[in-house]
N, C-alpha and C. Protein backbone atom coordinates (compact mmCIF):
# COMPACT_ATOMS: atom_id res chain seq x y z
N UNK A 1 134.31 -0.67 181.29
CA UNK A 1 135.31 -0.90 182.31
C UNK A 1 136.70 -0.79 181.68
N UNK A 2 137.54 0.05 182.33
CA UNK A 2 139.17 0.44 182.09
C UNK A 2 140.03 -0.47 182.65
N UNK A 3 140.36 -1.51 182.12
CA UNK A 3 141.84 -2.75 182.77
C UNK A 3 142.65 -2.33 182.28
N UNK A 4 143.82 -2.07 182.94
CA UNK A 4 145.43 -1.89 182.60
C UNK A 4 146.15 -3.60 183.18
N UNK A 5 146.73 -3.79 182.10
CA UNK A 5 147.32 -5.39 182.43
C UNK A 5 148.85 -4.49 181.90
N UNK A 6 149.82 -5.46 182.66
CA UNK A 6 151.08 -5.12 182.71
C UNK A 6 151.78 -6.50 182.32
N UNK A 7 152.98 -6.45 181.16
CA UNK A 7 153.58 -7.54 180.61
C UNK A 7 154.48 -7.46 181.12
N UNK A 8 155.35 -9.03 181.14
CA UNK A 8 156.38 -9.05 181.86
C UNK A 8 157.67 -8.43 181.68
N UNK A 9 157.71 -7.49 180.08
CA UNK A 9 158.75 -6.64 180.07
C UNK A 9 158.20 -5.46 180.57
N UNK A 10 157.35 -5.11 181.18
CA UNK A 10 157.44 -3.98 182.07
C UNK A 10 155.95 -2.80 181.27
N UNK A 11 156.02 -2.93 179.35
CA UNK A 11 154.58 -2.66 178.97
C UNK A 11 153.50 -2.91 179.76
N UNK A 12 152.70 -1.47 179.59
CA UNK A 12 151.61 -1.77 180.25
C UNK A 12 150.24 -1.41 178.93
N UNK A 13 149.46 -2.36 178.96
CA UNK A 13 148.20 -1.88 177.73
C UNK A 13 146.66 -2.11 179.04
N UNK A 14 146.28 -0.91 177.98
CA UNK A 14 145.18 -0.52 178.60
C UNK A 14 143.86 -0.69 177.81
N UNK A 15 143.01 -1.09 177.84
CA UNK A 15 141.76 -1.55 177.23
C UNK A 15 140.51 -1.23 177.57
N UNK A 16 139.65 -0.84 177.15
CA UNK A 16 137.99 -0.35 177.43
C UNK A 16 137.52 -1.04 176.51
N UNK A 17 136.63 -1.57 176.87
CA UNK A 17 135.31 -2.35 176.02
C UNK A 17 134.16 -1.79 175.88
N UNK A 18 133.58 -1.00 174.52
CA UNK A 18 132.92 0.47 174.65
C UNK A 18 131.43 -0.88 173.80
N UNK A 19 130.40 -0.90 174.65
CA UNK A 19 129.70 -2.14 173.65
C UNK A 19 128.91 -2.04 172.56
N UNK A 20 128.61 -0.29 172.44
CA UNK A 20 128.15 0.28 171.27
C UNK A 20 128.64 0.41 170.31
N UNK A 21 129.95 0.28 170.21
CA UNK A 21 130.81 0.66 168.88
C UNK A 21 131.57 -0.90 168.25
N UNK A 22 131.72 -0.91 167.14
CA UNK A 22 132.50 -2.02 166.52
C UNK A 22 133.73 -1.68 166.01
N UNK A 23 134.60 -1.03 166.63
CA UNK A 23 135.86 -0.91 165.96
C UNK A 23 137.10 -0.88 167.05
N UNK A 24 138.19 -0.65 166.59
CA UNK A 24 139.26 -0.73 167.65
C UNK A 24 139.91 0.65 167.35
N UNK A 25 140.55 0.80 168.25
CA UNK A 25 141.68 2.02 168.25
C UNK A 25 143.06 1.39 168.93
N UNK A 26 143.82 2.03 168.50
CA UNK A 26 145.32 1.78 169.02
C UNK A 26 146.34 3.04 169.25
N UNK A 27 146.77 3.46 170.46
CA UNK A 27 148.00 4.50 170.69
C UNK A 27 148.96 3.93 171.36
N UNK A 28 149.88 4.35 171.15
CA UNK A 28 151.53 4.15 171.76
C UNK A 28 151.80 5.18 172.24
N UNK A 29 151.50 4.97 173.62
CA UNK A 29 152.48 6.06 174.68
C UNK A 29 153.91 5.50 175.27
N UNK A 30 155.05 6.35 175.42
CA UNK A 30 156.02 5.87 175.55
C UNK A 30 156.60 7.17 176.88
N UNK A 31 157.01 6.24 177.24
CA UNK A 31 157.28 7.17 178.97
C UNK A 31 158.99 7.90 179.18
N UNK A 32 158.88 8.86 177.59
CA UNK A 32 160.26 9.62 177.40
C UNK A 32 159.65 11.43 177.75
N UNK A 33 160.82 12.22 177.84
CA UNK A 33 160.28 13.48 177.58
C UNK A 33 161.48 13.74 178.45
N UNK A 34 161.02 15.16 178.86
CA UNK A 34 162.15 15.64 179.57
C UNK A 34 162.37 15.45 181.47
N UNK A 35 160.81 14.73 182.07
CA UNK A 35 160.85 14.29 182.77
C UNK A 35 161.71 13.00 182.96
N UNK A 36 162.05 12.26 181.90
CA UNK A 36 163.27 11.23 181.84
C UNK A 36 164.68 11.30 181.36
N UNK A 37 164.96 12.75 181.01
CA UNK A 37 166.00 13.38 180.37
C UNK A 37 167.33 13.35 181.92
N UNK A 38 168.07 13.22 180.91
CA UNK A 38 169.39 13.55 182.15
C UNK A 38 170.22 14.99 182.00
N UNK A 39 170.96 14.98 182.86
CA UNK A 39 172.12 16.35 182.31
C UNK A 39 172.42 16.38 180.81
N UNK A 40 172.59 15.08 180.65
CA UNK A 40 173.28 15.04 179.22
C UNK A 40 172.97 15.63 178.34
N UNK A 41 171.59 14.82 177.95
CA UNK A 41 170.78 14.95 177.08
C UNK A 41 169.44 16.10 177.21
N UNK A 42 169.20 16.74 178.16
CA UNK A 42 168.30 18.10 178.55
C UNK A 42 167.70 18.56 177.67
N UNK A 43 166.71 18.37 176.92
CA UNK A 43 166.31 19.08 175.65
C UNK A 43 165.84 18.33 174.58
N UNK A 44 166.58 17.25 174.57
CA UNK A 44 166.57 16.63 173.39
C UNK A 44 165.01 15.98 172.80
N UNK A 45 164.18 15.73 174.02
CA UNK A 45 162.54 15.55 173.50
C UNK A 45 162.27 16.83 172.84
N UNK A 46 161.87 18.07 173.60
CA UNK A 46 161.86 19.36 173.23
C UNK A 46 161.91 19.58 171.74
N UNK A 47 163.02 19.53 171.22
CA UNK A 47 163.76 19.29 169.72
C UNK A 47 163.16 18.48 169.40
N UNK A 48 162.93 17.35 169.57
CA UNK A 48 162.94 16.33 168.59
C UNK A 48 161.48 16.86 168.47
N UNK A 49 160.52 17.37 169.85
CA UNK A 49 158.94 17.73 169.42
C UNK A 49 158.73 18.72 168.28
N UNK A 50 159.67 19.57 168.56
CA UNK A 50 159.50 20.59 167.30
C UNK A 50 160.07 19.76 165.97
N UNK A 51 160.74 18.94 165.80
CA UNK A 51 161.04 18.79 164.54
C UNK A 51 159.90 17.57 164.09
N UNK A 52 159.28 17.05 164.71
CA UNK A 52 157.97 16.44 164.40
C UNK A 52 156.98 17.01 163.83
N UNK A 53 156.44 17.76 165.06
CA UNK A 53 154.92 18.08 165.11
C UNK A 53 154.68 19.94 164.42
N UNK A 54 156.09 20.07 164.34
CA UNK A 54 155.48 21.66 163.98
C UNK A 54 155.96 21.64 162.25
N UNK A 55 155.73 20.80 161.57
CA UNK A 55 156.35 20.76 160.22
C UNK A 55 157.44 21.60 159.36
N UNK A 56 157.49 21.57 158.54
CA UNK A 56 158.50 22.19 158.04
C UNK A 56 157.77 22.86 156.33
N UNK A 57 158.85 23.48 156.03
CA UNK A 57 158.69 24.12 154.55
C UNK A 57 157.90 23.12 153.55
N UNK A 58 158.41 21.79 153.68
CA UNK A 58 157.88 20.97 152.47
C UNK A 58 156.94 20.01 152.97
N UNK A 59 156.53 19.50 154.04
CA UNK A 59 155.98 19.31 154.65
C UNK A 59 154.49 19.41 155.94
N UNK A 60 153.66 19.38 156.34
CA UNK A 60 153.18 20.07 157.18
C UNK A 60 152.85 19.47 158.56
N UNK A 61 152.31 19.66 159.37
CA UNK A 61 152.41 18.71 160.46
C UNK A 61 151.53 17.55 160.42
N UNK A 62 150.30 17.61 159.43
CA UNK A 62 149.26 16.72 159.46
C UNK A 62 150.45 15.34 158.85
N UNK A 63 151.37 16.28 157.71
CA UNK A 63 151.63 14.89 156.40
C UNK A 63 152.75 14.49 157.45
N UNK A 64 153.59 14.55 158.37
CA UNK A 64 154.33 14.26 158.99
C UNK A 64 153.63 13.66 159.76
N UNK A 65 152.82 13.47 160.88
CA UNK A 65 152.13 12.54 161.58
C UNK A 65 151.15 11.62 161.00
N UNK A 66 150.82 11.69 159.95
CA UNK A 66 149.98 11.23 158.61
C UNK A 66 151.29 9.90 158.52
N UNK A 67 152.03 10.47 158.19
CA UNK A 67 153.26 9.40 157.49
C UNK A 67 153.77 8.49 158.33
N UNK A 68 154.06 9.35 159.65
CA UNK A 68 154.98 8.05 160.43
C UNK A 68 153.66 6.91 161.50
N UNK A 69 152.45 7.44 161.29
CA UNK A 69 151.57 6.68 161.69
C UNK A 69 151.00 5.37 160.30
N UNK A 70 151.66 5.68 159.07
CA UNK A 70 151.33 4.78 158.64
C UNK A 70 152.48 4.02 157.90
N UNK A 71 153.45 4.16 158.24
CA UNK A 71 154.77 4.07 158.46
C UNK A 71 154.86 2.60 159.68
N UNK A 72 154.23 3.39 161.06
CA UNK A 72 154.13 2.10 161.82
C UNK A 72 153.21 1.04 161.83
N UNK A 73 152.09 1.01 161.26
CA UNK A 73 150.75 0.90 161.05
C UNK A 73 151.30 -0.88 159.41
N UNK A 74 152.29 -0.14 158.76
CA UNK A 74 152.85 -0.72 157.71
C UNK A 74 154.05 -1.92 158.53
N UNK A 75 154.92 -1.49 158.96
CA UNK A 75 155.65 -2.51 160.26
C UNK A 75 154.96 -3.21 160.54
N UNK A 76 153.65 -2.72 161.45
CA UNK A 76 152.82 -3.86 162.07
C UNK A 76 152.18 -4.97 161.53
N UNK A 77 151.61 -4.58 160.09
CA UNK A 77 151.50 -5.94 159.32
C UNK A 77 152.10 -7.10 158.30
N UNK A 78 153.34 -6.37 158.15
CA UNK A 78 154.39 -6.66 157.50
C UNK A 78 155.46 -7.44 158.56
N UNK A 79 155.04 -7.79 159.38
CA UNK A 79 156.35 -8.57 160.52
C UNK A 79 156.22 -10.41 160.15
């Protein structure tokens, strides 16, 4: 069963209870892109996607999403 509970700042987490498996998972979706973009700023997810996910010269896309997932992963137990 899929519950979405909603906190009073407006987060919403979503949970499945899978009864075969023993482990957890965790994602952060965040409700930006260009569907929330204004005149101003028009693009600016766009960009910022390519400068993420499509890596660079010294870099590649795995070690870049590799990093800032354990990057946050490091925050989270360190608070």
């Amino acid at each position: 069963m899929i519950r979405t509970t909603t906190l009073p700042n407006g987060a919403r987490i979503v949970t499945e209870v899978v009864d075969l498996v023993y482990s957890a998972a965790i994602d952060l979706w965040i409700e930006v892109g260009s569907a929330y973009e204004t005149a101003l700023n028009n693009g600016v997810s766009h960009c910022i996607e390519h400068m993420l996910f499509k890596g660079s010269e010294k870099r590649s896309e795995f070690d870049t999403v590799y990093g800032i997932k354990r990057q946050v992963i490091y925050e989270l137990c360190h608070r």
